[in-house]
Protein backbone atom coordinates (compact mmCIF):
# COMPACT_ATOMS: atom_id res chain seq x y z
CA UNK A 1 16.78 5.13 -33.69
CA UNK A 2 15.08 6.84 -30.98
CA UNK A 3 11.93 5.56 -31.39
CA UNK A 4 13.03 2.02 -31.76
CA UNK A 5 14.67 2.73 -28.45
CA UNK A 6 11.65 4.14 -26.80
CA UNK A 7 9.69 0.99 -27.77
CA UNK A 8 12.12 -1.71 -26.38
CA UNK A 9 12.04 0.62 -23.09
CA UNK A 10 8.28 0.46 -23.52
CA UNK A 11 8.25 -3.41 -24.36
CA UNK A 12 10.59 -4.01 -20.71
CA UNK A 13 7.77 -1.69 -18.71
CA UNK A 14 5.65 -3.95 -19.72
CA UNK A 15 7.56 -7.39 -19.31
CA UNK A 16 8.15 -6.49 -15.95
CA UNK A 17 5.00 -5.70 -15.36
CA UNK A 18 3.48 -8.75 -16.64
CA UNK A 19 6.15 -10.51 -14.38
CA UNK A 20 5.23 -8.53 -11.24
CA UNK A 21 1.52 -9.34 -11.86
CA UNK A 22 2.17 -13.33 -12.42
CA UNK A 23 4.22 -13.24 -9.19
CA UNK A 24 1.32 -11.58 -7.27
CA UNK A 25 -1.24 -13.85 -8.79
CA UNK A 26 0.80 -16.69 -8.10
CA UNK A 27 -0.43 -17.24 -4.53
CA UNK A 28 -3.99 -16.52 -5.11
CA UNK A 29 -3.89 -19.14 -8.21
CA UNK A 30 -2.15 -21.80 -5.64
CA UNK A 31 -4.85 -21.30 -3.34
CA UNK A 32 -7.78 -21.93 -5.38
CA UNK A 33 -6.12 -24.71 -7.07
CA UNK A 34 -5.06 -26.28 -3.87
CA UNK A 35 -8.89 -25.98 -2.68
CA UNK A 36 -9.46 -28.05 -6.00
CA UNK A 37 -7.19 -30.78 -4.80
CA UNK A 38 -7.43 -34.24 -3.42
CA UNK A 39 -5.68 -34.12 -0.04
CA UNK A 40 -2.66 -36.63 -1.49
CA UNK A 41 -1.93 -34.04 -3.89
CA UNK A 42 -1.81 -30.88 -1.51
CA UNK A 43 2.14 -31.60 -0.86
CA UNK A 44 3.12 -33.57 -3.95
CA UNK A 45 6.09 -32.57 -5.80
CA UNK A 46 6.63 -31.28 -8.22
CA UNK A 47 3.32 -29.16 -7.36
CA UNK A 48 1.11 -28.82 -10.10
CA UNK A 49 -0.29 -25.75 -11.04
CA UNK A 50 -3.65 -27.67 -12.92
CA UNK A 51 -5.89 -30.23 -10.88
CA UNK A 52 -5.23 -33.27 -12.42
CA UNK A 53 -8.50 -34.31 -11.01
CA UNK A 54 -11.21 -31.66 -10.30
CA UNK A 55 -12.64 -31.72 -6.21
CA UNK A 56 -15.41 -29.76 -6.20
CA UNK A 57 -16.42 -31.23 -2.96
CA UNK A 58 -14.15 -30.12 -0.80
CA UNK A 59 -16.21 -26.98 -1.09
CA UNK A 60 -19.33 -29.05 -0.26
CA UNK A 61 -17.02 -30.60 3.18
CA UNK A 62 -16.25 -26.93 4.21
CA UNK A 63 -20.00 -26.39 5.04
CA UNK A 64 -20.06 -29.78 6.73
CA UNK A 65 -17.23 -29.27 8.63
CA UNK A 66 -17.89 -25.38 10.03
CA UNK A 67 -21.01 -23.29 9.77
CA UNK A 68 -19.66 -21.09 7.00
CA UNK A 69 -23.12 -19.56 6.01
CA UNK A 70 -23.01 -18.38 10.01
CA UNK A 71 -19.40 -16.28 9.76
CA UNK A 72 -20.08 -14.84 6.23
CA UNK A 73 -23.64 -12.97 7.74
CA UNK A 74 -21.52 -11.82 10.52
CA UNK A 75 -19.22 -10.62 8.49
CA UNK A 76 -20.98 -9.24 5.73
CA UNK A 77 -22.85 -7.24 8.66
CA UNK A 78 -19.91 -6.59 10.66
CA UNK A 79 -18.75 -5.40 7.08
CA UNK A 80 -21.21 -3.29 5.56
CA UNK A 81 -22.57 -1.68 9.23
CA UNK A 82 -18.60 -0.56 10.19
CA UNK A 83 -18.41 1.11 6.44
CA UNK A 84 -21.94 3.04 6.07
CA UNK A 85 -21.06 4.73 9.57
CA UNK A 86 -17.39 5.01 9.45
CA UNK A 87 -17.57 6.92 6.28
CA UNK A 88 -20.71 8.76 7.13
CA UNK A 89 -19.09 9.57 11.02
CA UNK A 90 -15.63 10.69 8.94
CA UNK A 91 -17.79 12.71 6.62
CA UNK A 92 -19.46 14.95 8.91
CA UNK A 93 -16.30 15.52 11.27
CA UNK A 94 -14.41 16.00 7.95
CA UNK A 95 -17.10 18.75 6.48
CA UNK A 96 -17.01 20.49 9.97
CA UNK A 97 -12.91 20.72 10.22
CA UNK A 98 -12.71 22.09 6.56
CA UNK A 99 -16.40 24.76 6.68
CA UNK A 100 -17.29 25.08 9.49
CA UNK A 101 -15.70 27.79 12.30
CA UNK A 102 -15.39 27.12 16.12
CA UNK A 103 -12.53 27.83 18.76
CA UNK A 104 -9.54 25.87 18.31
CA UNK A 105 -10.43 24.01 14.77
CA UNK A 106 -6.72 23.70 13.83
CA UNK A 107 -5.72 23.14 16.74
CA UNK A 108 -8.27 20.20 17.43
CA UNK A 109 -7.95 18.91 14.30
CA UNK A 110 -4.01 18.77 15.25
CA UNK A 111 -4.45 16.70 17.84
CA UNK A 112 -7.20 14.19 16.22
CA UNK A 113 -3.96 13.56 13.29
CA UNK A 114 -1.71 12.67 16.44
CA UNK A 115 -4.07 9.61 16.55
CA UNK A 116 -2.99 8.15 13.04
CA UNK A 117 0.48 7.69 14.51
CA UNK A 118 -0.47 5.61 17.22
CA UNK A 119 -0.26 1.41 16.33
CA UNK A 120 -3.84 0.03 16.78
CA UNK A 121 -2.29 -2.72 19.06
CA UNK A 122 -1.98 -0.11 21.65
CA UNK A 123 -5.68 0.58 21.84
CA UNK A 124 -6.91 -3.04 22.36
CA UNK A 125 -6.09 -3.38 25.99
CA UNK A 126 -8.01 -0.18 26.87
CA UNK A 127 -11.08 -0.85 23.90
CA UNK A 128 -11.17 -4.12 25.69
CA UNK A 129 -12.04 -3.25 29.07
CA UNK A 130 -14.31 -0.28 27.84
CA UNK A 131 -15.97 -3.04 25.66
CA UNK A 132 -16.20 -4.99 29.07
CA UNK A 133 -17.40 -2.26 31.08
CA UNK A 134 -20.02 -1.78 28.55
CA UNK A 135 -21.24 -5.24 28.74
CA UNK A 136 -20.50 -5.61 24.92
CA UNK A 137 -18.06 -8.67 24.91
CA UNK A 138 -19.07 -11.32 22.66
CA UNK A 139 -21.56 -8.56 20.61
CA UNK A 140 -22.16 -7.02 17.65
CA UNK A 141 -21.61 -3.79 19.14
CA UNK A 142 -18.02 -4.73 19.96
CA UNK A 143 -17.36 -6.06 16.38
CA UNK A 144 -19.06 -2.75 15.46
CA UNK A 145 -18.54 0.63 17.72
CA UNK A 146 -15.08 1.16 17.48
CA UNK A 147 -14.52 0.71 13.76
CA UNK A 148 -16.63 3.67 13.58
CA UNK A 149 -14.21 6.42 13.90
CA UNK A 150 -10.62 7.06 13.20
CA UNK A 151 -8.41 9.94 11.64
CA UNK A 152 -7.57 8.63 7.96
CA UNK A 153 -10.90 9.06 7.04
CA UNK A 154 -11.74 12.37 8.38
CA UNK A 155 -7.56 13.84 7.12
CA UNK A 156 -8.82 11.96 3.65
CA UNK A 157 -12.41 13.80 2.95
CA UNK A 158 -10.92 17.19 4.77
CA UNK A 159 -8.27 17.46 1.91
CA UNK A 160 -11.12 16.52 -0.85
CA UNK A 161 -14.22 19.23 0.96
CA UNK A 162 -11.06 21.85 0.92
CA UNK A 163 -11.13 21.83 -3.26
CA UNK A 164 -15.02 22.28 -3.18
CA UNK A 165 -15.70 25.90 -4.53
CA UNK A 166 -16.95 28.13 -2.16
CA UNK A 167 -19.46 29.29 -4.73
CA UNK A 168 -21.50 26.31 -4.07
CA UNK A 169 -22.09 26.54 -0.75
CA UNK A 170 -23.01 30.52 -1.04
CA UNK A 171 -25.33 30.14 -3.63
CA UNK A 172 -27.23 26.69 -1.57
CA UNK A 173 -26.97 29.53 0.98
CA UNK A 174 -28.57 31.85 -0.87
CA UNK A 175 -31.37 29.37 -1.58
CA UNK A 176 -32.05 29.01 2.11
CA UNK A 177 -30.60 25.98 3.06
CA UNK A 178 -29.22 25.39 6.33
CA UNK A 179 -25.25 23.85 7.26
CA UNK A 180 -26.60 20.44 7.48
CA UNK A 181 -28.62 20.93 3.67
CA UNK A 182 -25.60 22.43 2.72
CA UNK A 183 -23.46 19.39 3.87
CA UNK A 184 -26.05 16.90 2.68
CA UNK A 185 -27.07 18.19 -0.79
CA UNK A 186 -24.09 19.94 -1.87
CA UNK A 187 -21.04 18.68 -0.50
CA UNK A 188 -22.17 15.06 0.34
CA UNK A 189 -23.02 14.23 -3.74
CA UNK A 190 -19.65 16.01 -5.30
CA UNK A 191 -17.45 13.84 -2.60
CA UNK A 192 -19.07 10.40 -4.26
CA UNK A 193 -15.27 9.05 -5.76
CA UNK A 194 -13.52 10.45 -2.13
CA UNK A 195 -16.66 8.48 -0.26
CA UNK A 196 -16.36 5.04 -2.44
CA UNK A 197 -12.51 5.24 -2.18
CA UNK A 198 -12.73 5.30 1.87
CA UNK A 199 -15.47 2.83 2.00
CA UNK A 200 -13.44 0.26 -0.03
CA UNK A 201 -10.72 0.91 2.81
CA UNK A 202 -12.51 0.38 5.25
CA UNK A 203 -14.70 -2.71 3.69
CA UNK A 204 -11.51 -4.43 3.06
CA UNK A 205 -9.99 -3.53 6.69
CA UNK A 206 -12.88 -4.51 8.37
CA UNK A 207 -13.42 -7.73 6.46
CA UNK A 208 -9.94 -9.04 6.96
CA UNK A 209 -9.96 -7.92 10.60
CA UNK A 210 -8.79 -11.07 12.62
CA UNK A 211 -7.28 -9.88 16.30
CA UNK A 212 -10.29 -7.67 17.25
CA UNK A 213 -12.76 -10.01 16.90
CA UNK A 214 -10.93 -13.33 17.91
CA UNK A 215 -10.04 -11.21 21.99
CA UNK A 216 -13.86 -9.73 21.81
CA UNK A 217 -15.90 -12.49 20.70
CA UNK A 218 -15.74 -16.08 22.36
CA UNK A 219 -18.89 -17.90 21.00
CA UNK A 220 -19.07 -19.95 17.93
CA UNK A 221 -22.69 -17.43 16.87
CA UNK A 222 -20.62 -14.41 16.94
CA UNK A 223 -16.95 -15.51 14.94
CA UNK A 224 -16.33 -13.97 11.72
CA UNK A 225 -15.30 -15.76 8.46
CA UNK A 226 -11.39 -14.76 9.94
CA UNK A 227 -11.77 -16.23 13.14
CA UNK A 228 -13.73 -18.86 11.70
CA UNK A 229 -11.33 -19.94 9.30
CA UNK A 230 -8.42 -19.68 11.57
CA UNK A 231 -10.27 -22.84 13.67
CA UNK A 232 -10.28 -25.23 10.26
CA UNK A 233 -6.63 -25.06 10.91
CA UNK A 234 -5.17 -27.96 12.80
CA UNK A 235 -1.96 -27.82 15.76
CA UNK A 236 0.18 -29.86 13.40
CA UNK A 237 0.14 -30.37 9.14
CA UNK A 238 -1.15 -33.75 8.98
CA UNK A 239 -4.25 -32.84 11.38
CA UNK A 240 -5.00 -30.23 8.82
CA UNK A 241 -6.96 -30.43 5.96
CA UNK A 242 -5.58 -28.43 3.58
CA UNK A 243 -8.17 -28.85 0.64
CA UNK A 244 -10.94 -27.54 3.03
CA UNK A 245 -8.97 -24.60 4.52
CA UNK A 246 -8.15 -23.37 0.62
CA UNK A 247 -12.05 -23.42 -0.23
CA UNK A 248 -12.89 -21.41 2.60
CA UNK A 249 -9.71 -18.86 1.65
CA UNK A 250 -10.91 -18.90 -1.69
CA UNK A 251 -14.63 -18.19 -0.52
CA UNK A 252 -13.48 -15.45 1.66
CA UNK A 253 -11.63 -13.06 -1.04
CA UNK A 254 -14.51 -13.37 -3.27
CA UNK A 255 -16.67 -10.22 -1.34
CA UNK A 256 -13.58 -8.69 -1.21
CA UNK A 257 -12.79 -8.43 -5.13
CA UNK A 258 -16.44 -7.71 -6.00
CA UNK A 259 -16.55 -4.98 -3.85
CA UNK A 260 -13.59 -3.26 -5.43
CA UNK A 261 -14.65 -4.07 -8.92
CA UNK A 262 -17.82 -2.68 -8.67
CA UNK A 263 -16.32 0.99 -6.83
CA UNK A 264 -13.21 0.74 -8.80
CA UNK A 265 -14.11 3.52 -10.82
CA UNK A 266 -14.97 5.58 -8.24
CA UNK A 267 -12.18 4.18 -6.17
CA UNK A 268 -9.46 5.48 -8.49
CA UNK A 269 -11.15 9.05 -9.01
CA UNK A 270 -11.19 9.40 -5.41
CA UNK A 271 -7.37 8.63 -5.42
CA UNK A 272 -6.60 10.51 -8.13
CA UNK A 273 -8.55 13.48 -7.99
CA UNK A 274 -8.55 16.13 -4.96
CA UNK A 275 -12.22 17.10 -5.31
CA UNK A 276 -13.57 20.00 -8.06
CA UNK A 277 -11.02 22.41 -8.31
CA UNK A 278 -12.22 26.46 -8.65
């Protein structure tokens, strides 16, 4: 009786699950197919859920209408630049809060967590006018600098360098190598799954960034795929073309999900794991 019980509690987990994934897919699955559309279908009701004719040149019109190939390299650079150095900048302030000794680590350290609880919208006004002051409007290097640094990252790889045996480090020591050998050899390599979990973060966070870059950047050479897509978009529905907007939505998750399939792995040790316990 119990077990016959346990299963029908087993066989709702799962129903609802299967429900709670159809509902999430749901939007994602209306956006491609809309994207696959003829623009008299985009509002026709009922909506159908299957092309009843298949537009594959809407994707072809997208490239006609914007220069696509233009906002994907910026934001694949953008992207991949933000990630290698926020997670290698996190690292190394990360490594030194949980090894290394100085005067006032905890209390430092303290003060750099007080910056997690401030909203980002705060800091645009003053990034801004340091980005201005700089001479970096309308760059790269304001798309790039200050998604460099923050808190999560460095609070995230402290609490994974804190379960690294101390063994390891003596006996590198031992060997002869210095604090930054030490860092680089040793603790870099065993904080792999904590390193891909943060870089798929920040990849995603970065990618999808749309505020920054649309108050820093002002020529068409320097939008990203957000801001880029954003200008498809018309000031009323009928002045929109809806077929074109979907391609380039659909185009712009598709970096997104192949980065987290190929670090998924890695992305749910580092979750799941709090580095290799003594």
């Amino acid at each position: 009786m119990m077990m016959g019980s346990a299963r029908w509690k087993n066989a709702a987990i799962l129903l609802l699950m299967a429900a709670g994934a159809v509902l999430m897919l749901l939007p994602f699955w209306v956006m491609v197919i809309t994207s696959l559309v003829g623009p008299d279908e985009v509002f026709q009701m009922p909506p159908r859920l299957w092309p009843q004719h298949w537009h594959w040149e809407n994707y072809g019109r997208l490239f006609q209408q914007a220069p696509m190939a233009l906002y994907f390299f910026n934001s694949v650079l953008v992207s991949v630049v933000t990630t290698v150095g926020h997670v290698l900048f996190s690292a190394m302030a990360a490594y030194a809060f949980s090894r290394l000794h100085f005067p006032h680590k905890n209390k430092l350290f303290f003060v750099f967590l007080i910056t997690m609880m401030v909203p980002p919208q705060v800091n645009i006004v003053p990034l801004f006018f340091l980005m201005k002051t700089f001479h970096w409007l309308d760059s790269y290097a304001a798309l790039i600098v200050p998604g460099l640094f923050g808190a999560f990252g460095v609070f995230m790889l402290r609490q994974w360098f804190n379960g690294l045996p101390k063994e390891l480090e003596e006996a590198a020591r031992m060997d002869g190598c210095n604090p930054w050998q030490i860092f680089w050899k040793v603790a870099l390599p065993l904080a792999t799954p904590a390193l891909a979990a943060l870089a798929i973060f920040v990849f995603i966070n970065t990618w999808n960034s749309f505020m920054w870059p649309l108050i820093v950047t002002n020529s068409e050479s320097m939008r990203t795929l957000p801001v880029g897509i954003a200008t498809l978009k018309g000031s009323f529905r009928d002045t929109t073309d809806w077929t074109v907007l979907m391609a380039a939505a659909t185009l712009s998750i598709l970096p997104v999900i192949g980065v987290f399939l190929i670090g998924q792995k890695q992305f749910m040790q580092g979750l799941l794991s709090g580095g290799v316990k003594e």
